[in-house]
N, C-alpha and C. Protein backbone atom coordinates (compact mmCIF):
# COMPACT_ATOMS: atom_id res chain seq x y z
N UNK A 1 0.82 -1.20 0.00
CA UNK A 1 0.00 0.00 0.00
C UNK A 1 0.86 1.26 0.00
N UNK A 2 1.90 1.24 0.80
CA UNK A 2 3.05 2.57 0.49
C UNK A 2 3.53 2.40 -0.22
N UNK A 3 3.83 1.63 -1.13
CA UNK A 3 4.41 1.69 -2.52
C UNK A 3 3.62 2.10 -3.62
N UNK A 4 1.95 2.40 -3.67
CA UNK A 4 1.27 2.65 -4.80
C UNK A 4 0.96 4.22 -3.96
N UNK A 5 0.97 4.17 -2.78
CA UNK A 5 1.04 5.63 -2.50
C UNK A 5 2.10 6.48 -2.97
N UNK A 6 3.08 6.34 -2.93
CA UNK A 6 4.31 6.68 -3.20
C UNK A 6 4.27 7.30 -4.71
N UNK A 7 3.56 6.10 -5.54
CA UNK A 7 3.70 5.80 -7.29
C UNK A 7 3.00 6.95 -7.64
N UNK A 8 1.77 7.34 -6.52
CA UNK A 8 1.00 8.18 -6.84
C UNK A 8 1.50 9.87 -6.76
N UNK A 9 1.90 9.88 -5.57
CA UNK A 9 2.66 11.37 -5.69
C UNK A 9 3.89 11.52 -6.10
N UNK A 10 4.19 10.66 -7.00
CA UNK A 10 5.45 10.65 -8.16
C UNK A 10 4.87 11.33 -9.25
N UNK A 11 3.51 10.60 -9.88
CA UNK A 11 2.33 10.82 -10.83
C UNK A 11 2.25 12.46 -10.55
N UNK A 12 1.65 12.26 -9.86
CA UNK A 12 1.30 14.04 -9.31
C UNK A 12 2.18 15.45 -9.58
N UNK A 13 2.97 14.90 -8.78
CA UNK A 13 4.77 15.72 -8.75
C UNK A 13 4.92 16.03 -10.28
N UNK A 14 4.79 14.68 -10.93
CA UNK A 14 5.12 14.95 -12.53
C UNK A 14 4.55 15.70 -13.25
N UNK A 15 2.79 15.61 -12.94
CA UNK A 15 1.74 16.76 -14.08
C UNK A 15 1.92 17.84 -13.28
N UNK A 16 2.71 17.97 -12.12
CA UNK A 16 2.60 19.90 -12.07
C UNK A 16 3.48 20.26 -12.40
N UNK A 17 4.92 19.79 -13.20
CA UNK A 17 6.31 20.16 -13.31
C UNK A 17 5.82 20.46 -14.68
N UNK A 18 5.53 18.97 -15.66
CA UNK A 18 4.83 19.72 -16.86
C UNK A 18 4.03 20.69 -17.10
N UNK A 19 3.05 20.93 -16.00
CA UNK A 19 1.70 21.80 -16.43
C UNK A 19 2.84 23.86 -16.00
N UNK A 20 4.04 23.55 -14.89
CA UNK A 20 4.88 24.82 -15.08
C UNK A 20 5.78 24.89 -16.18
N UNK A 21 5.88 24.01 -17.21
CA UNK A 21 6.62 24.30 -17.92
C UNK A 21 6.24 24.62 -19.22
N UNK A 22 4.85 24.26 -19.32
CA UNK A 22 3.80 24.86 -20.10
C UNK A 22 3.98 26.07 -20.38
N UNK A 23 3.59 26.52 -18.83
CA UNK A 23 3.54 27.96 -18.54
C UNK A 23 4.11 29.03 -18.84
N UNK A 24 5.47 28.91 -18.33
CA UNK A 24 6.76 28.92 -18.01
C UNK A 24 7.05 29.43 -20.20
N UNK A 25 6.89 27.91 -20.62
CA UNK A 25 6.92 28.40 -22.37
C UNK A 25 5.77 29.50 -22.61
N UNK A 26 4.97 29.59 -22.67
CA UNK A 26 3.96 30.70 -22.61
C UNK A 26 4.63 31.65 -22.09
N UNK A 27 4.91 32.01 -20.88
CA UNK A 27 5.11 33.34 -20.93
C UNK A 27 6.62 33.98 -21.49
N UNK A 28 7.29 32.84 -21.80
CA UNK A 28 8.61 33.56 -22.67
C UNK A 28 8.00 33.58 -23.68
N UNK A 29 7.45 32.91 -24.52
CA UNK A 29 6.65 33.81 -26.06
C UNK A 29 6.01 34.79 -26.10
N UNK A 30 5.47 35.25 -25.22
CA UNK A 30 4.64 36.61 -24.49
C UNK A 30 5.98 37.36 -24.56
N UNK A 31 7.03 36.78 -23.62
CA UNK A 31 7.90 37.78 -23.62
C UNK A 31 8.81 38.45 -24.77
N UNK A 32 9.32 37.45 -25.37
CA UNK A 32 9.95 37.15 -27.03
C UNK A 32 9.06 38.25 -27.76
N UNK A 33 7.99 38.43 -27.94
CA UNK A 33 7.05 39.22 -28.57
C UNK A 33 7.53 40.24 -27.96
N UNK A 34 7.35 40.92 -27.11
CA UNK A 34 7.15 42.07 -26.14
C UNK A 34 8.53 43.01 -26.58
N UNK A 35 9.71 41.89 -26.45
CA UNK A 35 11.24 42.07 -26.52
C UNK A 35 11.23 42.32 -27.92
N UNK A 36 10.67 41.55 -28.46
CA UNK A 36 11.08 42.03 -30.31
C UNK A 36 10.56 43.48 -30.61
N UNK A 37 9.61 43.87 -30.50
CA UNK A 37 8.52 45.17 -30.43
C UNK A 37 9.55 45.85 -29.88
N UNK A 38 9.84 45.95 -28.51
CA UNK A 38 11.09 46.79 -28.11
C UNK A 38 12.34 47.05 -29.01
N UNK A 39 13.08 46.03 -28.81
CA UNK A 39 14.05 46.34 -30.21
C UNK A 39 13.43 46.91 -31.44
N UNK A 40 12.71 46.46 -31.96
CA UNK A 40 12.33 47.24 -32.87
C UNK A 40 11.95 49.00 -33.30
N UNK A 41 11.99 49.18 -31.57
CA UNK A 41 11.29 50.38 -31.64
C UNK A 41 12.88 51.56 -31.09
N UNK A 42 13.81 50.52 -30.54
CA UNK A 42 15.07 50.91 -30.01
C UNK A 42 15.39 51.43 -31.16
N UNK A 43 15.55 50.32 -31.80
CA UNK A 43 16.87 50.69 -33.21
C UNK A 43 15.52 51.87 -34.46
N UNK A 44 14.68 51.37 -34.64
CA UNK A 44 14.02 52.86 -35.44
C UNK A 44 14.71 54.66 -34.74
N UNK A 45 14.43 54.49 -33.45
CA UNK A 45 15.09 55.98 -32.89
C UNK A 45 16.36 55.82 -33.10
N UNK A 46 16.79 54.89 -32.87
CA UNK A 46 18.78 54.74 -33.28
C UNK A 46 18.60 55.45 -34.32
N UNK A 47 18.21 54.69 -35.54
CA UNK A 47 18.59 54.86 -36.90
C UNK A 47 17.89 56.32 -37.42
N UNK A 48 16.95 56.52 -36.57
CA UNK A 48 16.19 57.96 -37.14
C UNK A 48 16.91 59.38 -36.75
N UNK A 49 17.73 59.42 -35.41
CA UNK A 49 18.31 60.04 -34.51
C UNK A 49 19.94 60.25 -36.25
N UNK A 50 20.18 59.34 -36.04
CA UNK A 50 21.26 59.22 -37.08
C UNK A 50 21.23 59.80 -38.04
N UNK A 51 20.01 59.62 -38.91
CA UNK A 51 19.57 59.59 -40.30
C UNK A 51 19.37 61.42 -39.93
N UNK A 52 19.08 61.90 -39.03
CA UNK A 52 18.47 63.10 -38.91
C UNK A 52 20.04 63.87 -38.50
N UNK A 53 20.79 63.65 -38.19
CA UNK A 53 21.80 64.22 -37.68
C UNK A 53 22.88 64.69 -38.68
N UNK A 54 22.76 63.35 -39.88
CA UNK A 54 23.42 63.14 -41.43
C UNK A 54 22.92 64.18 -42.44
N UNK A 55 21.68 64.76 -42.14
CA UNK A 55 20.38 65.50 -43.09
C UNK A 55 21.26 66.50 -42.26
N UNK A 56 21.34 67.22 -41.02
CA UNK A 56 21.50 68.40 -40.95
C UNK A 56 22.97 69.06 -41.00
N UNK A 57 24.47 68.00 -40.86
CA UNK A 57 25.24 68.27 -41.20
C UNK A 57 25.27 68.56 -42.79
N UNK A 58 24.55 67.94 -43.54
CA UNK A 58 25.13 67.81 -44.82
C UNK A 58 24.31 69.34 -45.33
N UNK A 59 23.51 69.98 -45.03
CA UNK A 59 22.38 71.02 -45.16
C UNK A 59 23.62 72.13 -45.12
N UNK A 60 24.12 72.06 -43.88
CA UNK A 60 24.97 73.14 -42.88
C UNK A 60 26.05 72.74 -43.97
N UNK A 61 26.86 71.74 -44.08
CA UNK A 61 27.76 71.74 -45.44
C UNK A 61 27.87 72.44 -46.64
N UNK A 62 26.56 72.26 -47.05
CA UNK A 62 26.02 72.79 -48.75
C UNK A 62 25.97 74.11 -48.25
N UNK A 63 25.70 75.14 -46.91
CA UNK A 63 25.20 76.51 -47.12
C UNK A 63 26.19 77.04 -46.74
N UNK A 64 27.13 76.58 -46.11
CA UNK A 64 28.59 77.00 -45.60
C UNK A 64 29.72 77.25 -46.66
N UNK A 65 29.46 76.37 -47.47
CA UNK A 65 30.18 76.19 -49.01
C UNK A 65 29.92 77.06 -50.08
N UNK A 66 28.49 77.02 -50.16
CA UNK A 66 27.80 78.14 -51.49
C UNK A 66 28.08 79.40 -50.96
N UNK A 67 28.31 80.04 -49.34
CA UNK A 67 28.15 81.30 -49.05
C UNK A 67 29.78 81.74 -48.74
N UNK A 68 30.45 80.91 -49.44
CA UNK A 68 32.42 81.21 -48.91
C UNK A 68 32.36 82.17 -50.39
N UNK A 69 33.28 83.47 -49.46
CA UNK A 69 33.38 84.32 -50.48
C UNK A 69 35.31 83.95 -50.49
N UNK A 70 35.69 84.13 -51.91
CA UNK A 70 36.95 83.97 -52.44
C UNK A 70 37.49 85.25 -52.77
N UNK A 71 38.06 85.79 -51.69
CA UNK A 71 38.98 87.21 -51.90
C UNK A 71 40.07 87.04 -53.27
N UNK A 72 40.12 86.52 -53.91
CA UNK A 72 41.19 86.19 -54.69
C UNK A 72 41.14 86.09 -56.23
N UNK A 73 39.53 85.46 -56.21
CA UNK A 73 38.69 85.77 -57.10
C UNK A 73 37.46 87.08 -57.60
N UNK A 74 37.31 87.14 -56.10
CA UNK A 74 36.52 88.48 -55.71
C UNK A 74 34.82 88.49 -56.16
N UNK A 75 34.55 86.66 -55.59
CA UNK A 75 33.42 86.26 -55.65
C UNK A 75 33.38 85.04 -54.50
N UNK A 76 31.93 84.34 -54.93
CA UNK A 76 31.44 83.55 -54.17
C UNK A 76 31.39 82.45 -55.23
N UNK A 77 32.80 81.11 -55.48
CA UNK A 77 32.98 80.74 -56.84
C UNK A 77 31.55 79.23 -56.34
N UNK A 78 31.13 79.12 -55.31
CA UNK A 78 30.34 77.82 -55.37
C UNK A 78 29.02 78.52 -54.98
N UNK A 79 28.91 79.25 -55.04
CA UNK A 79 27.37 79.59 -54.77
C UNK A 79 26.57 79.47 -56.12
N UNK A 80 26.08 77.99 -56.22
CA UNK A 80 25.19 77.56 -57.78
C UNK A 80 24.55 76.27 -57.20
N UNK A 81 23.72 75.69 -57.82
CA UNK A 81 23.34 74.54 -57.48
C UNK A 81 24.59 73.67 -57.91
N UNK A 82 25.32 73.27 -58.66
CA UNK A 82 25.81 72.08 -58.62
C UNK A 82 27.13 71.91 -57.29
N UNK A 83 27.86 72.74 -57.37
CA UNK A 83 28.73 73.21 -56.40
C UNK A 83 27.86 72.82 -54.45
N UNK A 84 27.37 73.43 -54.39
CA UNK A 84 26.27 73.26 -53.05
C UNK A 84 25.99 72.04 -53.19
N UNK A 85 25.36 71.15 -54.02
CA UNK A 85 24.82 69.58 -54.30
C UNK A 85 25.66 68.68 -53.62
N UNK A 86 26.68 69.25 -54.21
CA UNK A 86 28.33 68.84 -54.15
C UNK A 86 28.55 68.43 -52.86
N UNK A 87 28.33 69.30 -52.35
CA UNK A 87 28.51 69.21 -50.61
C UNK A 87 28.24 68.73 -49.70
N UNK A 88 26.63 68.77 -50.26
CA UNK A 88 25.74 68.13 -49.41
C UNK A 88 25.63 66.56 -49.57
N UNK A 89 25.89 65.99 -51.04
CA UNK A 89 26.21 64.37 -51.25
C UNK A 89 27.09 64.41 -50.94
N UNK A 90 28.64 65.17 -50.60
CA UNK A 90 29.62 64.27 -49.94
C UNK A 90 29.61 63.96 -48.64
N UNK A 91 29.19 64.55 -47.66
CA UNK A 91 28.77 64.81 -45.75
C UNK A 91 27.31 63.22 -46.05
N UNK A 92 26.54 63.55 -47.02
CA UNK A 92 25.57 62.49 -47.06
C UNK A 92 26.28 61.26 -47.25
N UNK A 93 27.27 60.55 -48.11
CA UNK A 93 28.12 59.56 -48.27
C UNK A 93 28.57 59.47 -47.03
N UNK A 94 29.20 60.14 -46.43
CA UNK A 94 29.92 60.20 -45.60
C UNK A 94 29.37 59.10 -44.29
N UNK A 95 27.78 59.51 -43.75
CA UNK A 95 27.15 59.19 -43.17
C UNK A 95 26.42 57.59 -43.43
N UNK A 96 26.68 57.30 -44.72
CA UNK A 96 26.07 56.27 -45.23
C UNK A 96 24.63 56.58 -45.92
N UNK A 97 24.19 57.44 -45.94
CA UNK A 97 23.30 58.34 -46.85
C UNK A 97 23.27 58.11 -47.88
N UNK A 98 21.99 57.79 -48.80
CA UNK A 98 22.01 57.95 -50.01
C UNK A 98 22.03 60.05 -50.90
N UNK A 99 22.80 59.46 -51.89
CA UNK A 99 22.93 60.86 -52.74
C UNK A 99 21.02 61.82 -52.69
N UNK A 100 21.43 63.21 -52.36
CA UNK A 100 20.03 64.07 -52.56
C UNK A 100 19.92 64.10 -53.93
N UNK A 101 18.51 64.46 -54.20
CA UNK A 101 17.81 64.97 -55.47
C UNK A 101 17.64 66.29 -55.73
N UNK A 102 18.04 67.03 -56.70
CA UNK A 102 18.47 68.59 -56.77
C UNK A 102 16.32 68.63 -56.89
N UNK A 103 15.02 69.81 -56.46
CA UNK A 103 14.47 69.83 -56.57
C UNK A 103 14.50 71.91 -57.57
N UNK A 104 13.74 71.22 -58.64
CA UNK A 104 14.03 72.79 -59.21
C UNK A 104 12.81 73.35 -59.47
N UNK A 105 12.87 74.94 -59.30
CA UNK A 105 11.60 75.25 -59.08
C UNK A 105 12.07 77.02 -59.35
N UNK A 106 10.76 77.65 -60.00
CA UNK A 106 10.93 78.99 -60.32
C UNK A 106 11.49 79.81 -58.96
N UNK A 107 10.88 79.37 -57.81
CA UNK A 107 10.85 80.16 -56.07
C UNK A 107 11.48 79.41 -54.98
N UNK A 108 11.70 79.61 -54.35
CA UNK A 108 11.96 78.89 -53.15
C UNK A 108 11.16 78.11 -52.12
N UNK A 109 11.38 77.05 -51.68
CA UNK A 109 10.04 76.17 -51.18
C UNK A 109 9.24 77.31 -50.14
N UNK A 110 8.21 77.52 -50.37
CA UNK A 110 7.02 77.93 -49.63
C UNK A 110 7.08 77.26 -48.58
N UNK A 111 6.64 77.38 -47.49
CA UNK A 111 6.43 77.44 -45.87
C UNK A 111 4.77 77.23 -45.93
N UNK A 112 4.45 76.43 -45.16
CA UNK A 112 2.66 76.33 -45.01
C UNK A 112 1.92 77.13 -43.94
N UNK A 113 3.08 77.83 -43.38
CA UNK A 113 2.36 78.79 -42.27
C UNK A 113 2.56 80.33 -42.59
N UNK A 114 2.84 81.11 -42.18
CA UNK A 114 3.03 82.63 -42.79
C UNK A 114 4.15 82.83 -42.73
N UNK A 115 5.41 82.23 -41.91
CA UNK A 115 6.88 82.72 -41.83
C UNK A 115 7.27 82.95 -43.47
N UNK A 116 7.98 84.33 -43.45
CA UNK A 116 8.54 84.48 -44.66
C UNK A 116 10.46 84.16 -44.85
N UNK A 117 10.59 83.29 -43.90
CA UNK A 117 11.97 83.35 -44.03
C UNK A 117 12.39 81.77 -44.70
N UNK A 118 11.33 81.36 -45.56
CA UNK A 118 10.94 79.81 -45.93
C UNK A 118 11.58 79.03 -45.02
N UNK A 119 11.35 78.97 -43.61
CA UNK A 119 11.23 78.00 -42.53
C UNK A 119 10.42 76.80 -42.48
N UNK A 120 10.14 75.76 -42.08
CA UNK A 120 9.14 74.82 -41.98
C UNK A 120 7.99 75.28 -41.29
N UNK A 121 6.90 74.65 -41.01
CA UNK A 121 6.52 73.63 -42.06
C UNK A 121 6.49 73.59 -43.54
N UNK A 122 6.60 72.85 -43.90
CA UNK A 122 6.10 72.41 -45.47
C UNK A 122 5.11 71.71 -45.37
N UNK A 123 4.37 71.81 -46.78
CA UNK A 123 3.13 70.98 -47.66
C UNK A 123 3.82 69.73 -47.72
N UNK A 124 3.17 68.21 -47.25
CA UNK A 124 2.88 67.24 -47.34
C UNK A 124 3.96 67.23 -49.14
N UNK A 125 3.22 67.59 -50.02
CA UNK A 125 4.12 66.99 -51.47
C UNK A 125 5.48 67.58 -51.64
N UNK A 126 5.96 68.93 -50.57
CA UNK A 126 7.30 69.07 -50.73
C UNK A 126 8.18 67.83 -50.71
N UNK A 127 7.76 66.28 -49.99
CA UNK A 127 8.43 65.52 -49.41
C UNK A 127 8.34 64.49 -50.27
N UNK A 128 9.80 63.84 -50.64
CA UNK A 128 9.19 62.62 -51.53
C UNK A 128 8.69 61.33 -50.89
N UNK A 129 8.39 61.03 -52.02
CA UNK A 129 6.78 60.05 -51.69
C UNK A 129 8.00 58.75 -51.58
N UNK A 130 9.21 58.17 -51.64
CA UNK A 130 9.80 57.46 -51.05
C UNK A 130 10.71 57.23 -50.23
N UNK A 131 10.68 56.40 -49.47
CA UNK A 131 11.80 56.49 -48.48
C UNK A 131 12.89 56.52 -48.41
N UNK A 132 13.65 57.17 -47.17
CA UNK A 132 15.64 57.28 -47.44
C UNK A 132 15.77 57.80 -49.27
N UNK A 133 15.39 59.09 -49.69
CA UNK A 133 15.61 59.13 -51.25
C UNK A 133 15.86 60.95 -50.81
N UNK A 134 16.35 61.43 -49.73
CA UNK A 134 16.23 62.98 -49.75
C UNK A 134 16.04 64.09 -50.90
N UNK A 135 15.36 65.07 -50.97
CA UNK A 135 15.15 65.84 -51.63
C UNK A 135 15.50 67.64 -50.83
N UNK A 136 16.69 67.83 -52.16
CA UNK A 136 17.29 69.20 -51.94
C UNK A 136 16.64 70.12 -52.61
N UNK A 137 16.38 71.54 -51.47
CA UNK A 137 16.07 73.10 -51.67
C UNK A 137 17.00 73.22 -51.62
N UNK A 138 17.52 74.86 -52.40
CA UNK A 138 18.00 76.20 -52.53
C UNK A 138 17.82 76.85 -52.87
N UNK A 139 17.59 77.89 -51.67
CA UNK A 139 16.91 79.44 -51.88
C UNK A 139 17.80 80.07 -51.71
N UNK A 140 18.16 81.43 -52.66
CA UNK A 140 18.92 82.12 -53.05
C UNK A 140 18.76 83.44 -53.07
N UNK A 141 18.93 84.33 -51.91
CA UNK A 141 18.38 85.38 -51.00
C UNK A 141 17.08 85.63 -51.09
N UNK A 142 16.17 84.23 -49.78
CA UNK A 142 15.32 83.97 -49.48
C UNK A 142 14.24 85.19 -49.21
N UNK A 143 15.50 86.28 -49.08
CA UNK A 143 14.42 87.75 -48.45
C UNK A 143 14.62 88.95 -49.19
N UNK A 144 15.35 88.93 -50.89
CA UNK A 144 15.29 90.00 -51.27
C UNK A 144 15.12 89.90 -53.40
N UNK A 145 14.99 90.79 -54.17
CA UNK A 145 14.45 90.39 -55.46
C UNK A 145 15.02 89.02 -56.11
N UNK A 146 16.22 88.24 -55.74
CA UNK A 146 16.79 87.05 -56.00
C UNK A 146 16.60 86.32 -55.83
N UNK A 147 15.37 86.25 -54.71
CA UNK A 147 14.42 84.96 -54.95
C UNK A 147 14.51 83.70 -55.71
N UNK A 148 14.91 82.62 -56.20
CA UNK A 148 15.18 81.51 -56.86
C UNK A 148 15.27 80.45 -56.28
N UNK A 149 14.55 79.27 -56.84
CA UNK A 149 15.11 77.58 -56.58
C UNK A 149 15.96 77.25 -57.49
N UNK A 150 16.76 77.88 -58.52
CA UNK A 150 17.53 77.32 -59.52
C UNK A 150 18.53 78.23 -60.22
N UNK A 151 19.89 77.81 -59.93
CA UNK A 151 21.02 78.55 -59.99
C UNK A 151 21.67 77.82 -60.52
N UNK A 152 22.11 78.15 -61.90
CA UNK A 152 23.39 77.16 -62.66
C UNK A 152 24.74 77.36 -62.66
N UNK A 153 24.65 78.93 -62.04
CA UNK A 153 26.65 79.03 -62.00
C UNK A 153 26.12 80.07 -61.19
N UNK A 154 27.54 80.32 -60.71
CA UNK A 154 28.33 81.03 -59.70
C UNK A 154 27.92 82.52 -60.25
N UNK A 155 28.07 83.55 -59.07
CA UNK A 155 28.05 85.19 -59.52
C UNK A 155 29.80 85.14 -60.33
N UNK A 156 29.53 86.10 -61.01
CA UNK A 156 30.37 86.95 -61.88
C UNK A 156 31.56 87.08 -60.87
N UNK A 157 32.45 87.88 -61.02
CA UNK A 157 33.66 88.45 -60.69
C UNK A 157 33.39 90.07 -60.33
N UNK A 158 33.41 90.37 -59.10
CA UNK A 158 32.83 91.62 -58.83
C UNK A 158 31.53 91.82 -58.76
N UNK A 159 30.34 91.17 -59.15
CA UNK A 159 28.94 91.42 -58.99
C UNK A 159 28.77 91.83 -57.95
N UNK A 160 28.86 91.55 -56.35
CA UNK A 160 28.19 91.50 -55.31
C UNK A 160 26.68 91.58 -55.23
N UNK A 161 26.15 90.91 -56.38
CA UNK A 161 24.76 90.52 -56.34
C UNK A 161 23.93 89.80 -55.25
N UNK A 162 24.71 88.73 -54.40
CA UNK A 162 24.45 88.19 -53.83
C UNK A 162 24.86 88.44 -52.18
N UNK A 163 25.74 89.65 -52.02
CA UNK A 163 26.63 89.66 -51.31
C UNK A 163 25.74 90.08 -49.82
N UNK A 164 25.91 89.46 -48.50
CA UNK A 164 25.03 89.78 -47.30
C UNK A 164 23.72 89.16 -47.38
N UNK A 165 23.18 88.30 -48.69
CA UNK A 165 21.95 87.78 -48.45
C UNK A 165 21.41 86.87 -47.81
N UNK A 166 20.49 86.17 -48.17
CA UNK A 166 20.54 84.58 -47.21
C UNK A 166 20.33 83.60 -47.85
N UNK A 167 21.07 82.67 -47.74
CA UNK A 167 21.03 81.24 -48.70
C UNK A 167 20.68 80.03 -47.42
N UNK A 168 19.34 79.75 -48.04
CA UNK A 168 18.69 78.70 -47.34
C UNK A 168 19.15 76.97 -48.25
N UNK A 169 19.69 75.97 -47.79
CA UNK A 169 19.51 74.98 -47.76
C UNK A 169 18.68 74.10 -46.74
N UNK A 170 18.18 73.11 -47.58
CA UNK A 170 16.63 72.58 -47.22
C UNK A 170 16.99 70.94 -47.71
N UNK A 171 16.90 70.29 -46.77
CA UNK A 171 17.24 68.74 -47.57
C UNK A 171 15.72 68.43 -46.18
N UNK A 172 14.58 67.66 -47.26
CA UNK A 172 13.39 67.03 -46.95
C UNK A 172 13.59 65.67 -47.16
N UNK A 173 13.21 64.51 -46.40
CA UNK A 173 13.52 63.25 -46.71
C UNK A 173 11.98 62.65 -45.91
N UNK A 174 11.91 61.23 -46.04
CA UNK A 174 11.09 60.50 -45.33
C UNK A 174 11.81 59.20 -44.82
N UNK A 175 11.76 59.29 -43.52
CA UNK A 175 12.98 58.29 -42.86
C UNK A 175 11.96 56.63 -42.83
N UNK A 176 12.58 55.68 -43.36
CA UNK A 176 11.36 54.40 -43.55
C UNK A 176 11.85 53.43 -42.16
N UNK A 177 10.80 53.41 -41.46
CA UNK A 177 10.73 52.69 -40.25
C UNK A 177 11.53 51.11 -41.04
N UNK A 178 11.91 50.24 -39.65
CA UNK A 178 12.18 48.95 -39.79
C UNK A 178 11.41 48.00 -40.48
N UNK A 179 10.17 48.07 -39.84
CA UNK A 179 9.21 46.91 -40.58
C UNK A 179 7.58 47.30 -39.43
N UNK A 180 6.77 46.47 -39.42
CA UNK A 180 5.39 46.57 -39.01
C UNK A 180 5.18 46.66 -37.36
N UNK A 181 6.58 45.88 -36.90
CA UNK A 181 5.88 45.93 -35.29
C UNK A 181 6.44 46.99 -34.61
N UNK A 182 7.07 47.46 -35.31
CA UNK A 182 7.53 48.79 -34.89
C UNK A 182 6.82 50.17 -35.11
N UNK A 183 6.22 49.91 -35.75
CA UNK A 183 5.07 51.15 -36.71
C UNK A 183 3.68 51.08 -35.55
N UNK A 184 3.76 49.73 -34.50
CA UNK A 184 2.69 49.65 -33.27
C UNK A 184 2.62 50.85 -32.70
N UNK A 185 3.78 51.74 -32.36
CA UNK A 185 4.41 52.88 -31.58
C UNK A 185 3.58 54.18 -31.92
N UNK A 186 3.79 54.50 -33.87
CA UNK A 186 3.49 55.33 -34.10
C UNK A 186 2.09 55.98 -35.02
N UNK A 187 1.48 54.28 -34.91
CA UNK A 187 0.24 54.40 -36.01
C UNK A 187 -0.73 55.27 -35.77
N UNK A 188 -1.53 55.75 -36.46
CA UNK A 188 -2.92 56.35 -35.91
C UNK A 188 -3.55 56.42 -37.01
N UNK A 189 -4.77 55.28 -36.75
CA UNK A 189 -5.68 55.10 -37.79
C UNK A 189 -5.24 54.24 -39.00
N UNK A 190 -4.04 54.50 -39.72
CA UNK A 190 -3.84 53.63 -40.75
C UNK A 190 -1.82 53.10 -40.03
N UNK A 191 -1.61 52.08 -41.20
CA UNK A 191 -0.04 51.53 -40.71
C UNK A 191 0.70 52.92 -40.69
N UNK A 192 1.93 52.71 -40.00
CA UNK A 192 3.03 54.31 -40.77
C UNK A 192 4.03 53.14 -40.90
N UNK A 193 4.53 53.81 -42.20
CA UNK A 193 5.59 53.18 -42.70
C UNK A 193 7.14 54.19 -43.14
N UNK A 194 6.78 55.65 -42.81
CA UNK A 194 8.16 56.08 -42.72
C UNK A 194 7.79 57.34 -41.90
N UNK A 195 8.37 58.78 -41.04
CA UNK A 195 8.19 59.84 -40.30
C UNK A 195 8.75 61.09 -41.73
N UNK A 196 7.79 62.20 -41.86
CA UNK A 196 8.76 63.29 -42.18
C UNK A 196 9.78 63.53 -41.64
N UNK A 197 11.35 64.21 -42.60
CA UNK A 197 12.39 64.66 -41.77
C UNK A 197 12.49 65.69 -42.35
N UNK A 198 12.76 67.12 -41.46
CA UNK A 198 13.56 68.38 -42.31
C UNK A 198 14.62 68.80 -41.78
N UNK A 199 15.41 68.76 -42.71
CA UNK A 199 16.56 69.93 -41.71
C UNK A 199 16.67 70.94 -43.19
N UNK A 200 17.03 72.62 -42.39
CA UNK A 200 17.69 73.00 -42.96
C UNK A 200 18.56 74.27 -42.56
N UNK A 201 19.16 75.35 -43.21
CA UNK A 201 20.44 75.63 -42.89
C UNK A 201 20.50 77.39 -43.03
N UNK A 202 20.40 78.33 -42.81
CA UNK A 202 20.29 79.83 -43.27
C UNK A 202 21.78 80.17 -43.21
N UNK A 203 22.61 80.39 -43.89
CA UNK A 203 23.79 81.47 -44.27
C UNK A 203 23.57 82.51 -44.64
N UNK A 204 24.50 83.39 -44.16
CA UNK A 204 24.54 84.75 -44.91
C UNK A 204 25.62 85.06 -45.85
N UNK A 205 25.46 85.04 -47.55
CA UNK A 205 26.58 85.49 -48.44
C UNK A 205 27.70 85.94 -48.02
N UNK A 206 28.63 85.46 -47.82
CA UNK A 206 29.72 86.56 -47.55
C UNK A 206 30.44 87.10 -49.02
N UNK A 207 31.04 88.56 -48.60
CA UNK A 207 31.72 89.14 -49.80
C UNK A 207 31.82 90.56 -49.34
């Protein structure tokens, strides 16, 4: 009789070790889930923090460059779009960045609120419609008759056309999240699959 007693709370002992290890698996897949979502949501700010830091050096690059006046020449020899471009894709390489897209346009990007110093915000279609693909402004004394998004060469030799104005660089991008369980964070109403980014840069001509 103590030997089938015995057999019995062996029996016993056994379905509650299984029935915790059940468990036990359950709640690390609960957890596994929980932990992936986290990482996921870690490395998006990693990589967005980054991606945004790459956009505003390379901005500050291109307006630092176009607004160097050359005593020697007795101009401002990179103040044009290709020269500025220049600048801003090499600081973008640099970072691991893909190359910007020159955006050309009679004016300088418009602002959606009243600031006239073409500051942000921007309209929704300033931004391209794909991800990590940046898209470059340059405004070319943002605040006086020189107004322009599109400059093919440099001022003259002696002009001081440009000289004391303000040269806005503008690099707009859309930074593309990791993947879906990470987009849990920031959805509302429909999936998100990338955040607006702006940076951009005000110089003043020198000369």
């Amino acid at each position: 009789m103590a030997k089938t007693s015995s057999t019995r709370k062996l029996h016993l002992r056994g379905s509650a070790c299984n029935g915790e290890a059940g468990q036990a698996l359950v709640e690390f897949a609960v957890s596994v889930v929980f932990l992936t979502i986290l990482l996921a949501g870690l490395l998006d700010i990693t990589r967005a923090f980054h991606y945004t830091v790459g956009l505003q050096g390379a901005v500050r690059a291109g307006a630092r460059h176009g607004a160097y006046f050359s005593s020697t020449q007795n101009r401002q020899p990179y103040l044009d779009d290709t020269d500025i471009k220049a600048a801003v894709d090499q600081v973008l390489a640099g970072d691991g960045l893909p190359a910007s897209t020159l955006k050309s346009s009679a004016n300088c990007l418009a602002p959606s609120d009243s600031n006239t110093w073409s500051n942000p915000p921007y309209n929704n279609p300033a931004y391209p419609s794909a991800a990590n693909s940046p898209w470059l402004y340059i405004c070319y004394d943002s605040q006086g008759p020189n107004k322009a998004g599109t400059k093919p060469s440099a001022p003259a030799a002696g002009s001081g056309t440009y000289t004391g104005s303000d040269l806005v660089v503008i690099l707009l991008d859309r930074y593309g999240l990791i993947g879906g369980l990470s987009t849990e964070y920031l959805k509302s109403g429909a999936s998100l699959t990338s955040i607006p980014l702006t940076s951009f840069q005000h110089f003043s001509v020198q000369g």
